[in-house]
Protein backbone atom coordinates (compact mmCIF):
# COMPACT_ATOMS: atom_id res chain seq x y z
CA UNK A 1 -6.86 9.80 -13.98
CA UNK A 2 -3.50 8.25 -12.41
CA UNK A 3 -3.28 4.47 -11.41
CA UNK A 4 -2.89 5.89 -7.91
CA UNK A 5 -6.09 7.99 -8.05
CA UNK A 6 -8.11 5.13 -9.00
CA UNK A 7 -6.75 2.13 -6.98
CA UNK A 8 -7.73 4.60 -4.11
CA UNK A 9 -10.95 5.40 -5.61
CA UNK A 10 -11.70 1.82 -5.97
CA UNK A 11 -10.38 0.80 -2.93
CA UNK A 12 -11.89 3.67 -0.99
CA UNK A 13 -7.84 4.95 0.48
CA UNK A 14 -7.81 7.92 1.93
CA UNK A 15 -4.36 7.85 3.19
CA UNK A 16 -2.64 10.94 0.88
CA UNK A 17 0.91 9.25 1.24
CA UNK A 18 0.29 6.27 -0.53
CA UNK A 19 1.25 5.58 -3.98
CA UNK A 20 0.93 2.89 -6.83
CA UNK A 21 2.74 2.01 -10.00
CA UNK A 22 2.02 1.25 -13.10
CA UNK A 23 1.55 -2.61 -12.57
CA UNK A 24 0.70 -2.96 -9.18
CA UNK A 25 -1.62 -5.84 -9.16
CA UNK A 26 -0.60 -9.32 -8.62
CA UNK A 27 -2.22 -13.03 -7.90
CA UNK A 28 -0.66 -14.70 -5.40
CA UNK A 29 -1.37 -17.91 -3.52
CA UNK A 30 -2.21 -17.10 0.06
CA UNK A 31 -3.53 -19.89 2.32
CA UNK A 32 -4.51 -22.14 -0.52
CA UNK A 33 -6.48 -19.45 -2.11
CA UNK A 34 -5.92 -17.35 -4.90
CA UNK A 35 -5.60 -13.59 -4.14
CA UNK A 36 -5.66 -10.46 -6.14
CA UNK A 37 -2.49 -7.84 -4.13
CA UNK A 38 -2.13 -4.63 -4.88
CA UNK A 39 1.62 -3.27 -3.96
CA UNK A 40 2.09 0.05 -3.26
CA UNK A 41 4.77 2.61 -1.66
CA UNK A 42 4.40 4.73 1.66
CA UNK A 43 5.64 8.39 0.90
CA UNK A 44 6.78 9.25 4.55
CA UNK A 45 9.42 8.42 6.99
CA UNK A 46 7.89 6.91 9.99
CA UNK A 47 9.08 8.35 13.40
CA UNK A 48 10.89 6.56 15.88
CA UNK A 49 9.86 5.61 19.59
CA UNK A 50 12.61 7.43 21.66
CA UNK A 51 11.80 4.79 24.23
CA UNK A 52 12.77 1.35 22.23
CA UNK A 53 13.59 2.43 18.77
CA UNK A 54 10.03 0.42 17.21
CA UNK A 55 9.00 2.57 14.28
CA UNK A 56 5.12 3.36 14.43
C-alpha cells in the first residue's frame, strides 16, 4: 500500500486528487500546542472566477 493510500485511509480522504510523499508528517508548534501536520499536494488546477479572478 502507498503512503498516499493509507494517510487517506487513516484519515478517512476521499478527495482522489490529493497526494502525499514519502515524509509527510511533521510536529509543529501551533497555538502553544504541539501538532502532528500532514503536507500534501493538490493534483488539479483550480478554475478561475471570470468575475474577480479569486481561484475556488
Amino acid at each position: 500500500m502507498s503512503y498516499t493510500n493509507l494517510i487517506k485511509n487513516t484519515l478517512d480522504i476521499l478527495d482522489f486528487n490529493i497526494s502525499f510523499t514519502e515524509n509527510p508528517l511533521e510536529k509543529e508548534r501551533i497555538k502553544g500546542r504541539i501538532c502532528q501536520v500532514f503536507s500534501g499536494t493538490l493534483n488539479y488546477l483550480a478554475h478561475s472566477c471570470p468575475h474577480c479572478g479569486e481561484k475556488k
